[in-house]
C-alpha atoms as a PDB file:
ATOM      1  CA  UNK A   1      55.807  14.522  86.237  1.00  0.00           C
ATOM      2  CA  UNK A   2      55.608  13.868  82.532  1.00  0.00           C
ATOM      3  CA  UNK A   3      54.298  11.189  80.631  1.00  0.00           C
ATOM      4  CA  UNK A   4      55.960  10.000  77.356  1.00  0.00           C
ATOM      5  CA  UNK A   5      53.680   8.220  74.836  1.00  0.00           C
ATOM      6  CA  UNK A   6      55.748   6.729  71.368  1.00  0.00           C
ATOM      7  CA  UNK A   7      53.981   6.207  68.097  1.00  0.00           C
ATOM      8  CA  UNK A   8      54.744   5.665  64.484  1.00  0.00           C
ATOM      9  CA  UNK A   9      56.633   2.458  64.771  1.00  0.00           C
ATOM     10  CA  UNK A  10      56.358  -0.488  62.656  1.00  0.00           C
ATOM     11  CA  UNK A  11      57.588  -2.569  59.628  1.00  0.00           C
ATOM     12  CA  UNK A  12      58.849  -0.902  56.608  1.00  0.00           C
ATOM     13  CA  UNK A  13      61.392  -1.883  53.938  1.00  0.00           C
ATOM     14  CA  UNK A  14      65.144  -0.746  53.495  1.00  0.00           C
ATOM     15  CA  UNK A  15      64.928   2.973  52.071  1.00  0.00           C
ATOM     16  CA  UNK A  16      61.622   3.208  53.276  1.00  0.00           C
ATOM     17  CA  UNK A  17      60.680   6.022  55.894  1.00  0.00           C
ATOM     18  CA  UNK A  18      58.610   6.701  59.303  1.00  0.00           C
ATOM     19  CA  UNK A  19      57.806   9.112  61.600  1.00  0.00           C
ATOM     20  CA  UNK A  20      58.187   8.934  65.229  1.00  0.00           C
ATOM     21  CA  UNK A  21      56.046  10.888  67.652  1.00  0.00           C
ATOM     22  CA  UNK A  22      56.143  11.473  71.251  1.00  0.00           C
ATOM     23  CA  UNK A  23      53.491  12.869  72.850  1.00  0.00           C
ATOM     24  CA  UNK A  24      54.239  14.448  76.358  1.00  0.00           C
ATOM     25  CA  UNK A  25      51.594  15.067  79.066  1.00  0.00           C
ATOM     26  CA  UNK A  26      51.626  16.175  82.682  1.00  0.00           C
ATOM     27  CA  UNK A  27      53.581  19.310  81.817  1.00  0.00           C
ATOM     28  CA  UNK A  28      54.522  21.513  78.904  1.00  0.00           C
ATOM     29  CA  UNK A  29      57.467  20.309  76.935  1.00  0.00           C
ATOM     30  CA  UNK A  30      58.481  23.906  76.477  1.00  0.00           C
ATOM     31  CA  UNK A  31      61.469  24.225  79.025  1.00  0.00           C
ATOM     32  CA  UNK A  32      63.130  20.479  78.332  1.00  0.00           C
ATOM     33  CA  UNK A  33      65.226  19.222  75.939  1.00  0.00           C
ATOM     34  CA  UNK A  34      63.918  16.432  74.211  1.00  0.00           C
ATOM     35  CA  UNK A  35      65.720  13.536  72.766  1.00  0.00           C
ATOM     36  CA  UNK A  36      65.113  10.108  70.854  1.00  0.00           C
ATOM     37  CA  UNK A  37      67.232   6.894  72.543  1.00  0.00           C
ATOM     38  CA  UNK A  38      67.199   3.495  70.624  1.00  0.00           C
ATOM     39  CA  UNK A  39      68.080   0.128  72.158  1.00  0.00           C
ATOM     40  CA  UNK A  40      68.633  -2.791  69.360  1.00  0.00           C
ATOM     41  CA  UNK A  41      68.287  -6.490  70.834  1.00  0.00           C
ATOM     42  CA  UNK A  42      71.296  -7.295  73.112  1.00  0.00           C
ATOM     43  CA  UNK A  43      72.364  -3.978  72.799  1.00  0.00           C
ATOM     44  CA  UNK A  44      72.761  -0.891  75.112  1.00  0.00           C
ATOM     45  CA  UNK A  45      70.628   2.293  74.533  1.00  0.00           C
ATOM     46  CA  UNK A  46      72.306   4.913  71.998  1.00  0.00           C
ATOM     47  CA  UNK A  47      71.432   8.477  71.265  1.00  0.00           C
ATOM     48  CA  UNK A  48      69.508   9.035  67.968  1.00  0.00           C
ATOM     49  CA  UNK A  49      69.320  12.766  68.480  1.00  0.00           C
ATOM     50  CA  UNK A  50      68.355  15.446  71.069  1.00  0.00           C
ATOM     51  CA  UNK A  51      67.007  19.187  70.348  1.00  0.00           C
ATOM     52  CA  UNK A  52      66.696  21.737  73.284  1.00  0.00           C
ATOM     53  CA  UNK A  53      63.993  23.760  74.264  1.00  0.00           C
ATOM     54  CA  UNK A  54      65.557  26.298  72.040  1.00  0.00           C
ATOM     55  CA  UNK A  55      65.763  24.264  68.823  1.00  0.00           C
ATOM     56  CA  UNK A  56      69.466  23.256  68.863  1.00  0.00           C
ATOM     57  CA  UNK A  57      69.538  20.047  67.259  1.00  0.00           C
ATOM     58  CA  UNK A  58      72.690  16.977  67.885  1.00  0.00           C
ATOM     59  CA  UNK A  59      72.844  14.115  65.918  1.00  0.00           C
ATOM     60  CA  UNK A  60      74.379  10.677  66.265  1.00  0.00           C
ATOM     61  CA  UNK A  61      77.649  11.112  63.660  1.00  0.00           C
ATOM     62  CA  UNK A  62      76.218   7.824  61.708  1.00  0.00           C
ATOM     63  CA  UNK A  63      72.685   8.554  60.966  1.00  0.00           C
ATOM     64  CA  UNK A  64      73.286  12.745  60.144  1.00  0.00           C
ATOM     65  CA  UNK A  65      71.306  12.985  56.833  1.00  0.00           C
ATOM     66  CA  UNK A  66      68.915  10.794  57.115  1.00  0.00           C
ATOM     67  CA  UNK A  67      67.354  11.540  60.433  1.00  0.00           C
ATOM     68  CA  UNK A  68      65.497  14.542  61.783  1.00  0.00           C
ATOM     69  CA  UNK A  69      64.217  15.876  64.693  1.00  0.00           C
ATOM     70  CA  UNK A  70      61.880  18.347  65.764  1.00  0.00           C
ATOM     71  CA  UNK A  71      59.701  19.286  68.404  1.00  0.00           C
ATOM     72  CA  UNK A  72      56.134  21.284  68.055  1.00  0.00           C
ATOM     73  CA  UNK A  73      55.793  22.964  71.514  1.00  0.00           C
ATOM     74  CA  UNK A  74      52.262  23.725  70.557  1.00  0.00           C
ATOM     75  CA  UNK A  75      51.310  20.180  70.773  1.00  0.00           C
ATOM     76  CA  UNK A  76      53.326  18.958  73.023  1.00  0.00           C
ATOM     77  CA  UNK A  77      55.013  16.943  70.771  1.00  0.00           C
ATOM     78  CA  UNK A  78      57.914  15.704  69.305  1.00  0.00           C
ATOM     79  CA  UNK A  79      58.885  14.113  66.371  1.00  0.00           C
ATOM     80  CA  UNK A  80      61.775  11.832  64.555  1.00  0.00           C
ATOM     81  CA  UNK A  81      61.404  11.833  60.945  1.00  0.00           C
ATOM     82  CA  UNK A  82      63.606   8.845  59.407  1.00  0.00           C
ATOM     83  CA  UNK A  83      64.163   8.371  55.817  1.00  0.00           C
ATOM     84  CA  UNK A  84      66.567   5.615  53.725  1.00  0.00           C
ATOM     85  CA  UNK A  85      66.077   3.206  56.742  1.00  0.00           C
ATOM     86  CA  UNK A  86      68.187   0.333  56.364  1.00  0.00           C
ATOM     87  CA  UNK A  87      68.179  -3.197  58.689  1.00  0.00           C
ATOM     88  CA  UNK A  88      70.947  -1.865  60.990  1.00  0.00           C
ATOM     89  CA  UNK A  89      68.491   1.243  62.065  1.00  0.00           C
ATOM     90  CA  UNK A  90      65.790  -1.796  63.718  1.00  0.00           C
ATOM     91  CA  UNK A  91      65.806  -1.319  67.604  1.00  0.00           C
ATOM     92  CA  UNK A  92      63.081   0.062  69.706  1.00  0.00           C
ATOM     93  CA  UNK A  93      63.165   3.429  69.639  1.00  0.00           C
ATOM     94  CA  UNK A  94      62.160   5.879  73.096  1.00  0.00           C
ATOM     95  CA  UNK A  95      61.163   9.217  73.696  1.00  0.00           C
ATOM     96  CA  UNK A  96      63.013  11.399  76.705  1.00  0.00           C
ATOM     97  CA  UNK A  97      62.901  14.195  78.300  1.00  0.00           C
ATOM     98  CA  UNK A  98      65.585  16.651  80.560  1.00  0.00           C
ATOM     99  CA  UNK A  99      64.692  19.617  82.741  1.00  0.00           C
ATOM    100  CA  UNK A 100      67.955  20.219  85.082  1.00  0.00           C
ATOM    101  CA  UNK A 101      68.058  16.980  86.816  1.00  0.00           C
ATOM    102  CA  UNK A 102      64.559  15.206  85.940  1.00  0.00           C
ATOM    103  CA  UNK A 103      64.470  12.379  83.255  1.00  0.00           C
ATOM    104  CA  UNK A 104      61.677  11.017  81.901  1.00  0.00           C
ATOM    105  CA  UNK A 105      61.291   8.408  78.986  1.00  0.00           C
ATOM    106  CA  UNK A 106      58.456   6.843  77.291  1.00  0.00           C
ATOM    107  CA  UNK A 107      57.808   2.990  76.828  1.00  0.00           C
ATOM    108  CA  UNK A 108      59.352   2.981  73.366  1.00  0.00           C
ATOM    109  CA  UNK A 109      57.914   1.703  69.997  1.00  0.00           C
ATOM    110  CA  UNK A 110      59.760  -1.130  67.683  1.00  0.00           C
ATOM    111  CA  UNK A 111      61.034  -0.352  64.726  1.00  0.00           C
ATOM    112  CA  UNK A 112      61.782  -2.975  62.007  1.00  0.00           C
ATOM    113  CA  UNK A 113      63.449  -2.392  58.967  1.00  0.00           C
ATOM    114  CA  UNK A 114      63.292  -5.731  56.604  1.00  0.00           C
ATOM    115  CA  UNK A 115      66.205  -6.199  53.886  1.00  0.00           C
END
């Protein structure tokens, strides 16, 4: 079982940036592949981007460039870097995690990007 904890979320202005982490716990993050998910209001939950336990990274074709993850096995951690935000990019953003056929996300964390 593994535990998914967001943080980083908040306001910021357009062309501002953040950094998302997820914390796992409950068992090393080494062996899954570890994605971010974001769900605006009314909207269904779209990939962000996903890297594998060994560092291959996929993108959503819209934010390439501004977005980047990356995953610190070390800590147990992984991380969404997100730079030139702009209003469209505010949704609540959530951590998950894949190991053959067990899922796992986190509780999420809102991001709001003001015009």
């Amino acid at each position: 079982q593994v535990q998914l904890v967001e943080s980083g979320g908040g306001l910021v202005q357009a062309g501002g940036s953040l950094r998302l982490s997820c914390a796992a716990s409950g068992d090393t993050i080494n062996f899954y592949a570890m994605g971010w998910y974001r769900q605006a209001a009314g909207k269904q939950r779209d990939l962000v981007a996903t890297i594998t336990s060994g560092g291959t990274t996929v993108y959503a074709d819209s934010l390439k460039g501004r977005f980047t993850i990356s995953r610190d096995n070390a800590r147990n951690t992984v991380y969404l870097q997100m730079n030139s935000l702009k209003p469209e990019d505010t949704a609540v953003y959530y951590c998950h995690a894949n190991r053959r056929t067990r899922d796992y996300w986190g509780q999420g964390t809102q991001v709001t990007v003001s015009s």
